[in-house]
C-alpha atoms as a PDB file:
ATOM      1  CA  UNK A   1       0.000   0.000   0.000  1.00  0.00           C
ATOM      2  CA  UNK A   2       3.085   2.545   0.996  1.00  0.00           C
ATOM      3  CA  UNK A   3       3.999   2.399  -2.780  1.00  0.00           C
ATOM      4  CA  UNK A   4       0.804   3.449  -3.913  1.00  0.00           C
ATOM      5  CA  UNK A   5       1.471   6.512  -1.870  1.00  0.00           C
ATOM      6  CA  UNK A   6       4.651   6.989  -3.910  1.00  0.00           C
ATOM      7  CA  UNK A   7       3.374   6.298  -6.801  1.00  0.00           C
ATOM      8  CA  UNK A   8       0.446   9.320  -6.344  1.00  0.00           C
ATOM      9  CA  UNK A   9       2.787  11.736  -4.793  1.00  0.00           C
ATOM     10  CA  UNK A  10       5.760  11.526  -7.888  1.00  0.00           C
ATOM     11  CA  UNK A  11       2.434  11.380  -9.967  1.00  0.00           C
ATOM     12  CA  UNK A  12       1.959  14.959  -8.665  1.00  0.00           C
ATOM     13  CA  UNK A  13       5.809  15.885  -7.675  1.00  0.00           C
ATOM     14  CA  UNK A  14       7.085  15.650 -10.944  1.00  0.00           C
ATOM     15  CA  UNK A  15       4.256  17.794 -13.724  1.00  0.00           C
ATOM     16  CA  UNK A  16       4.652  20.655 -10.735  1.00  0.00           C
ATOM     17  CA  UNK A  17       7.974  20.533 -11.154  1.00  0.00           C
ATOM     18  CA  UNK A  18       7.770  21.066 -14.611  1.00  0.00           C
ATOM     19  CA  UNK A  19       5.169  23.531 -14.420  1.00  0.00           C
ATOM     20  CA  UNK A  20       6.906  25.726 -11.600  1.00  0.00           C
ATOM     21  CA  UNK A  21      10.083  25.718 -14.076  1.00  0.00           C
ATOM     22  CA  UNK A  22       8.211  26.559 -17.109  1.00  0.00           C
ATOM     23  CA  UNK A  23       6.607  29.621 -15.362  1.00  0.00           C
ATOM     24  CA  UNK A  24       9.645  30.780 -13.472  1.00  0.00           C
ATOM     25  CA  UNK A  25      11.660  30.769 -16.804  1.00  0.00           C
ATOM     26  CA  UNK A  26       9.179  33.275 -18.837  1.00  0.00           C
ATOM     27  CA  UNK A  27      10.981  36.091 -16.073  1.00  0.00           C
ATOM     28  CA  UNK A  28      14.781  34.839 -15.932  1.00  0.00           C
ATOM     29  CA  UNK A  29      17.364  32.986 -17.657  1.00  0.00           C
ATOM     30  CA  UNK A  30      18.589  31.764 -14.148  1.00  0.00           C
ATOM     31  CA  UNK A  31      18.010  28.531 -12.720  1.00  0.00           C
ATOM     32  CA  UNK A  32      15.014  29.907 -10.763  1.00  0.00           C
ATOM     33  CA  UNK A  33      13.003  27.203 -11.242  1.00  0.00           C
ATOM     34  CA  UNK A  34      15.205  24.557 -10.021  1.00  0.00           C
ATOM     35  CA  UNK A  35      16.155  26.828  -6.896  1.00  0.00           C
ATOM     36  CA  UNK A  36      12.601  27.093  -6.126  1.00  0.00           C
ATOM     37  CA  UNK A  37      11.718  23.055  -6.428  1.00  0.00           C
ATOM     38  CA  UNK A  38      14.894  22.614  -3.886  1.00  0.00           C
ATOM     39  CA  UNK A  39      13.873  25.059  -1.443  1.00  0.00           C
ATOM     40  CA  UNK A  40      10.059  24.284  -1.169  1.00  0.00           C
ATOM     41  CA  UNK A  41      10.664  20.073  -1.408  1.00  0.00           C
ATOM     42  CA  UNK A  42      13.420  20.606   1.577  1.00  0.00           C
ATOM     43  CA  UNK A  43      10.782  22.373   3.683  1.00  0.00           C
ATOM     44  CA  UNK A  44       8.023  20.221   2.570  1.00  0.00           C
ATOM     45  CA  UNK A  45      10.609  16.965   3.606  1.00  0.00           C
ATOM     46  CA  UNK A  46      11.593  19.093   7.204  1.00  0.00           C
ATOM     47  CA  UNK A  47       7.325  19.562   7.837  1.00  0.00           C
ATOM     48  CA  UNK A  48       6.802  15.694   7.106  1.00  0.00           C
ATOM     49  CA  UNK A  49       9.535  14.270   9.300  1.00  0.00           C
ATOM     50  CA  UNK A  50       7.337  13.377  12.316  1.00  0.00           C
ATOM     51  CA  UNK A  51       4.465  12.775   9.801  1.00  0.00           C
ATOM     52  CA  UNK A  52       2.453   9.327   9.834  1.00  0.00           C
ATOM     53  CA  UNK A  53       4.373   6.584   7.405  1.00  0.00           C
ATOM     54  CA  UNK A  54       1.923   7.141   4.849  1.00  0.00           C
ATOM     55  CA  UNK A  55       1.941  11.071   4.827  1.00  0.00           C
ATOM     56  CA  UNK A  56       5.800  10.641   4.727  1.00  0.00           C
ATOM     57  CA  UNK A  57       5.543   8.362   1.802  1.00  0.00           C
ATOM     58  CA  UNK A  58       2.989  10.661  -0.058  1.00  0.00           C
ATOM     59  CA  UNK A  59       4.409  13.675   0.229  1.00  0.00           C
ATOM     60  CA  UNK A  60       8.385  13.438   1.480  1.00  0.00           C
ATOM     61  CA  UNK A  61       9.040  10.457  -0.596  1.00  0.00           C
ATOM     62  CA  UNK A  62       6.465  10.473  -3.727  1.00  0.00           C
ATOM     63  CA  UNK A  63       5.839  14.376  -4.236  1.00  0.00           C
ATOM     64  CA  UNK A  64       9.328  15.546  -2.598  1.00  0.00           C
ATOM     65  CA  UNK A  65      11.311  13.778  -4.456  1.00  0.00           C
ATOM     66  CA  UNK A  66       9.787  13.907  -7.758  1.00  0.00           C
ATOM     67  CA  UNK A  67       9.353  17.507  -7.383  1.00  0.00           C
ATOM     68  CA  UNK A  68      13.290  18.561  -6.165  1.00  0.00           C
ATOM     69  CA  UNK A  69      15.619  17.679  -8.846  1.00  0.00           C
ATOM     70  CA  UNK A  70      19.362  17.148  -8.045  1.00  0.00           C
ATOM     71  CA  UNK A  71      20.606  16.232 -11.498  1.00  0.00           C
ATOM     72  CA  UNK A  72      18.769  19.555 -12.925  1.00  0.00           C
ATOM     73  CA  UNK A  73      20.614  21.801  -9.813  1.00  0.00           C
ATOM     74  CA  UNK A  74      24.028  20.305 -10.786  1.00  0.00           C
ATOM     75  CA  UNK A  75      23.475  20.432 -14.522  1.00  0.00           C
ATOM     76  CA  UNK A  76      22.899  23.960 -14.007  1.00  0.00           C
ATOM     77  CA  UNK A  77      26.624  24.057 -12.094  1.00  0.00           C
ATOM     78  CA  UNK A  78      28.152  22.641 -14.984  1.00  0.00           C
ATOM     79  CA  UNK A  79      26.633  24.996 -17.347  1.00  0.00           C
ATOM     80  CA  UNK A  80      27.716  28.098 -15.483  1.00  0.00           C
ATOM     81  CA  UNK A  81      30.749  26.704 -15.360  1.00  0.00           C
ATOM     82  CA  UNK A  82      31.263  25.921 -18.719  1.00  0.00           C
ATOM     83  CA  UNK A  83      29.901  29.946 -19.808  1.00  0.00           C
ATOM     84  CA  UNK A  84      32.197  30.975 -17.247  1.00  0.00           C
ATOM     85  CA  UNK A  85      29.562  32.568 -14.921  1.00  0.00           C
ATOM     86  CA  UNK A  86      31.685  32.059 -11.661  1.00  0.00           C
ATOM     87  CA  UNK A  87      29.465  34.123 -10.060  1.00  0.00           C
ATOM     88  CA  UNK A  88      26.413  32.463 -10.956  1.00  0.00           C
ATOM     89  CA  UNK A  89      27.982  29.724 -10.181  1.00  0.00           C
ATOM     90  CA  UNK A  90      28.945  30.145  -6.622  1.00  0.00           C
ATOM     91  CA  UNK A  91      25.550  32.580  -6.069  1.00  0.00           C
ATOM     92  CA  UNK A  92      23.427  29.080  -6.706  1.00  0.00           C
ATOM     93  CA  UNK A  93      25.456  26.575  -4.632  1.00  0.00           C
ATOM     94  CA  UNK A  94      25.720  28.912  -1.798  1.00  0.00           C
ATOM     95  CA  UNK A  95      22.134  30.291  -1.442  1.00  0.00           C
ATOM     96  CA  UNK A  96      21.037  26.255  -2.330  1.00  0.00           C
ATOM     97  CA  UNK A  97      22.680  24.928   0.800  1.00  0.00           C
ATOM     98  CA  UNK A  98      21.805  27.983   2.747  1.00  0.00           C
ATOM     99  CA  UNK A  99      17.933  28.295   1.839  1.00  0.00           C
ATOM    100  CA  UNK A 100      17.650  24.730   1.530  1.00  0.00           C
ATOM    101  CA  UNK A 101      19.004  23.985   5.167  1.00  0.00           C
ATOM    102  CA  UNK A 102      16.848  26.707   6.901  1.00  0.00           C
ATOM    103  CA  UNK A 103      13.787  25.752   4.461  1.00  0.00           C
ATOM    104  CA  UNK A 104      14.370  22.166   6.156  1.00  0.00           C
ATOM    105  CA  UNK A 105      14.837  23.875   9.600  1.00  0.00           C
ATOM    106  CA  UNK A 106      11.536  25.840   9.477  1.00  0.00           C
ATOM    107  CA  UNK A 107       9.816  22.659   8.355  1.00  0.00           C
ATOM    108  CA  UNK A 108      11.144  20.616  11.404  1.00  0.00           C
ATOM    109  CA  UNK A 109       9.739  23.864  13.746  1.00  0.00           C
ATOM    110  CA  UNK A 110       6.940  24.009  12.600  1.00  0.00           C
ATOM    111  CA  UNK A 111       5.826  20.133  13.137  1.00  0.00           C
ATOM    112  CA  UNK A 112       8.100  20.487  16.880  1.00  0.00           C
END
């Protein structure tokens, strides 16, 4: 039954993804959209983490991880690397950790 769970929430997860990205990138040639799916998912794992196994499963597992994309975040490394946009570059690693952590953080207070 848990994987039915998965199933539904990476059934959702991964079209808002693709949506979110879609809309974000009509305003900026930056990897907004990618930021964005990080930040939310790592709060939306950090408010789950005390959550029933099925609500985990659903949303953490299922929706979280379809939604958050890490190969898309380090694509986006390699390609400001390779237009040498050093800035860029260190701009979305740092303020990924950063927002991603206290995004996780708030989650977790929230539920405590």
């Amino acid at each position: 039954m848990n994987t039915l769970f998965v199933i539904a929430g990476a059934a959702i997860g991964a079209p808002a993804r693709y949506a979110l990205d879609q809309y974000l990138r009509r305003f900026t040639t930056k990897p907004l959209g990618t930021f964005t799916v990080n930040i939310l998912g790592s709060f939306l794992i950090g408010l789950t983490f005390k959550s029933s196994e099925q609500v985990r499963d659903l949303i953490a597992i299922g929706f979280a991880g379809a939604f958050t994309t890490w190969s898309t975040f380090i694509l986006d490394l390699y390609l400001a690397y390779e237009l040498r946009r050093y800035k860029d570059l260190i701009i979305n690693v740092s303020a990924s950790l950063i927002f991603g952590l206290l995004a996780a953080w708030c989650g977790l207070q929230l539920v405590n």
